[in-house]
N, C-alpha and C. Protein backbone atom coordinates (compact mmCIF):
# COMPACT_ATOMS: atom_id res chain seq x y z
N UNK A 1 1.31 10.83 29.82
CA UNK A 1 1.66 12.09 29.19
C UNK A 1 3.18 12.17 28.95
N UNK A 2 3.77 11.32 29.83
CA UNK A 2 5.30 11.80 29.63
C UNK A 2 6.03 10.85 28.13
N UNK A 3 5.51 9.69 28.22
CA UNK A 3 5.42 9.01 26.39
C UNK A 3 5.46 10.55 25.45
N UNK A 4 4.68 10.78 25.78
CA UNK A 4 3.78 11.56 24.36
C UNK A 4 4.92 12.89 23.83
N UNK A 5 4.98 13.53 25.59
CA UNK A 5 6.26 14.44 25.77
C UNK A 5 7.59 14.19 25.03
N UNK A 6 8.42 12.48 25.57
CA UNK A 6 9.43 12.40 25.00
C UNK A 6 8.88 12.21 23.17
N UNK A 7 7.77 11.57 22.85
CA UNK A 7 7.72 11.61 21.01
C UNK A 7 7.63 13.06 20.60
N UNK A 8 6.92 13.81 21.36
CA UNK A 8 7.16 15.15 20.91
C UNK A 8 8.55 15.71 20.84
N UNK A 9 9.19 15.72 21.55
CA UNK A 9 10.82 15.53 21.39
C UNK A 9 11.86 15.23 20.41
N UNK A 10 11.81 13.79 20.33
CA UNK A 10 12.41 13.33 19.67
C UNK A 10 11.79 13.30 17.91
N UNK A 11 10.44 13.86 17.87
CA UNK A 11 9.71 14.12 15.99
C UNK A 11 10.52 15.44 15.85
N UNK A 12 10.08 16.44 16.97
CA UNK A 12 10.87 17.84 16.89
C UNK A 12 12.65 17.53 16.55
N UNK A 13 13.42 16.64 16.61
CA UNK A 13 14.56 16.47 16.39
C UNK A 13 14.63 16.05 15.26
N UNK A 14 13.80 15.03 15.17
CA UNK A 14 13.94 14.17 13.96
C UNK A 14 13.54 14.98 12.68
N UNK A 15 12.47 16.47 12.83
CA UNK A 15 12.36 17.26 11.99
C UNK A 15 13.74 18.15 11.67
N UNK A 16 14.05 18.80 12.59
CA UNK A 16 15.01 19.50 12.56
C UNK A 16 16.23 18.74 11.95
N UNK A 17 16.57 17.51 12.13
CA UNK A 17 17.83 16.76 11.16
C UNK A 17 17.78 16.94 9.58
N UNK A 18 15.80 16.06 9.48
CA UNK A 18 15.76 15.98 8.10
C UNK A 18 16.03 17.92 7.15
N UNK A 19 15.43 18.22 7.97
CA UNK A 19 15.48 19.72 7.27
C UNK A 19 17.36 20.39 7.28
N UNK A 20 17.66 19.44 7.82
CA UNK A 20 19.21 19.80 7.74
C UNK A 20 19.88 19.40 6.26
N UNK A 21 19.35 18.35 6.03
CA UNK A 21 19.91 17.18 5.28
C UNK A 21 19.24 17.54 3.77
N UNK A 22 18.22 18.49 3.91
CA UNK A 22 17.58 19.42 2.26
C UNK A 22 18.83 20.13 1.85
N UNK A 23 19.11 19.93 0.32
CA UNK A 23 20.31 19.91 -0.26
C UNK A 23 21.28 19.42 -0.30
N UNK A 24 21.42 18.17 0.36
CA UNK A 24 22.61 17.24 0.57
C UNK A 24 22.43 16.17 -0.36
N UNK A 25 23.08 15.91 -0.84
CA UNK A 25 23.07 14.24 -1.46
C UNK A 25 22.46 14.30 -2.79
N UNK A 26 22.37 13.11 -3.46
CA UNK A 26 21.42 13.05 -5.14
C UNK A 26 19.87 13.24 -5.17
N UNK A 27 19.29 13.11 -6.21
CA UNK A 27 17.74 13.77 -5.86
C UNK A 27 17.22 12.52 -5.70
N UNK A 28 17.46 11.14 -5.39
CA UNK A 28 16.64 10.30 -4.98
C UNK A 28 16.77 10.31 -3.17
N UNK A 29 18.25 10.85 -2.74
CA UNK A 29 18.27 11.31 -1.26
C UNK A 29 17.23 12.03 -0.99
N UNK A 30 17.05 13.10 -1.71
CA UNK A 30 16.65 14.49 -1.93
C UNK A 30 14.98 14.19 -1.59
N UNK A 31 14.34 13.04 -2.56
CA UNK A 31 13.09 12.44 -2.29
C UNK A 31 12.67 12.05 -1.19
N UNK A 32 13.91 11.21 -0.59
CA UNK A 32 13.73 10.42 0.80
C UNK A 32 13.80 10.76 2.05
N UNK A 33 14.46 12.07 1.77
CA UNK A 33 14.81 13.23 3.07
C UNK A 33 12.92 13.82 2.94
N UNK A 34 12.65 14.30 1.71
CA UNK A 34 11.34 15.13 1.80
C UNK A 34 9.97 14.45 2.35
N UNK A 35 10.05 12.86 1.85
CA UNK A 35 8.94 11.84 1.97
C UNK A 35 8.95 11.96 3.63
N UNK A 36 10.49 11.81 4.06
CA UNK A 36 10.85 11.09 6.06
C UNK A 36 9.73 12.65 6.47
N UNK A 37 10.45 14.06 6.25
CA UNK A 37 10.43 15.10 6.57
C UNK A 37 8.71 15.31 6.46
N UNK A 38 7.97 15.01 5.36
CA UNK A 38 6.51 15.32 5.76
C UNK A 38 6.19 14.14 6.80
N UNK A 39 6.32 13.41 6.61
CA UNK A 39 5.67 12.18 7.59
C UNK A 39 6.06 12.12 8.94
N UNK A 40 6.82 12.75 8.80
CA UNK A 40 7.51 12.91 10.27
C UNK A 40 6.82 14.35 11.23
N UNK A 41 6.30 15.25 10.30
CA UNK A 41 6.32 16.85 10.53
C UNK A 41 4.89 16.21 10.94
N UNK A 42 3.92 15.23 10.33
CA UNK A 42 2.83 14.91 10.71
C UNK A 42 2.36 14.09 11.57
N UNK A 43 3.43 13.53 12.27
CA UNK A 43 3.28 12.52 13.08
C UNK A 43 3.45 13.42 14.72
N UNK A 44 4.62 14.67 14.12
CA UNK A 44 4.79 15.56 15.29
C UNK A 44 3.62 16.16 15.62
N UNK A 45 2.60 16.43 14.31
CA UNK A 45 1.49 17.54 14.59
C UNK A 45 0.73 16.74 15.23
N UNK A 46 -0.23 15.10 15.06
CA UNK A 46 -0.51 14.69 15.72
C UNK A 46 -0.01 14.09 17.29
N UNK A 47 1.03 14.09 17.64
CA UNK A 47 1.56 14.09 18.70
C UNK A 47 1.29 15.11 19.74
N UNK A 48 1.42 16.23 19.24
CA UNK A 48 0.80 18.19 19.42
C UNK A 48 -0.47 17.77 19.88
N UNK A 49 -1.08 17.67 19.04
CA UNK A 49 -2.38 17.37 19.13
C UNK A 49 -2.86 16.46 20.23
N UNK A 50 -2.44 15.31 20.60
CA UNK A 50 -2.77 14.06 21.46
C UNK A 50 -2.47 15.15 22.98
N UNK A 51 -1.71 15.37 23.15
CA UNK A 51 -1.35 15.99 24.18
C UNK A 51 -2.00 16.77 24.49
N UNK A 52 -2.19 18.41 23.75
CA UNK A 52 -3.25 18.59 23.84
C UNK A 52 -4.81 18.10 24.05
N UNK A 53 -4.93 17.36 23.68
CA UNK A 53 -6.04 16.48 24.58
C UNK A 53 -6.03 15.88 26.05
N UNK A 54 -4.70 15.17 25.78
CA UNK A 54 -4.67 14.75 27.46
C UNK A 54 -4.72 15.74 28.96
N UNK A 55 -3.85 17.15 28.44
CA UNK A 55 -4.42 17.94 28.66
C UNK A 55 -5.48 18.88 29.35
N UNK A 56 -5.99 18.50 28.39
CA UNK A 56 -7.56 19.42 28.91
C UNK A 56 -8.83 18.49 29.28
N UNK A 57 -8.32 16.97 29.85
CA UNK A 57 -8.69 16.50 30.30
C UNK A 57 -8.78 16.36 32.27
């Protein structure tokens, strides 16, 4: 559980940067910030999720 804890962590950061970085730079940045930022926001939700399982186990 404590894996899962620190990825939950560090996606929650790694969200919070990219969403920093919306409006910065040219629109191919602009693409690459949004592409990191969903994939990342979904990797956190499943992370959410895993835990929640371990959990309620």
């Amino acid at each position: 559980m404590a894996f899962v804890g620190l990825q939950i962590a560090a996606h929650t950061r790694a969200v919070a940067d990219l969403n920093a970085l919306q409006g910065v730079g040219s629109k191919e940045m602009q693409d690459v910030v949004k592409q990191a930022e969903s994939a990342t926001s979904n990797h956190l939700k499943k992370a959410k999720d895993l835990a929640n399982q371990l959990s309620s186990k």
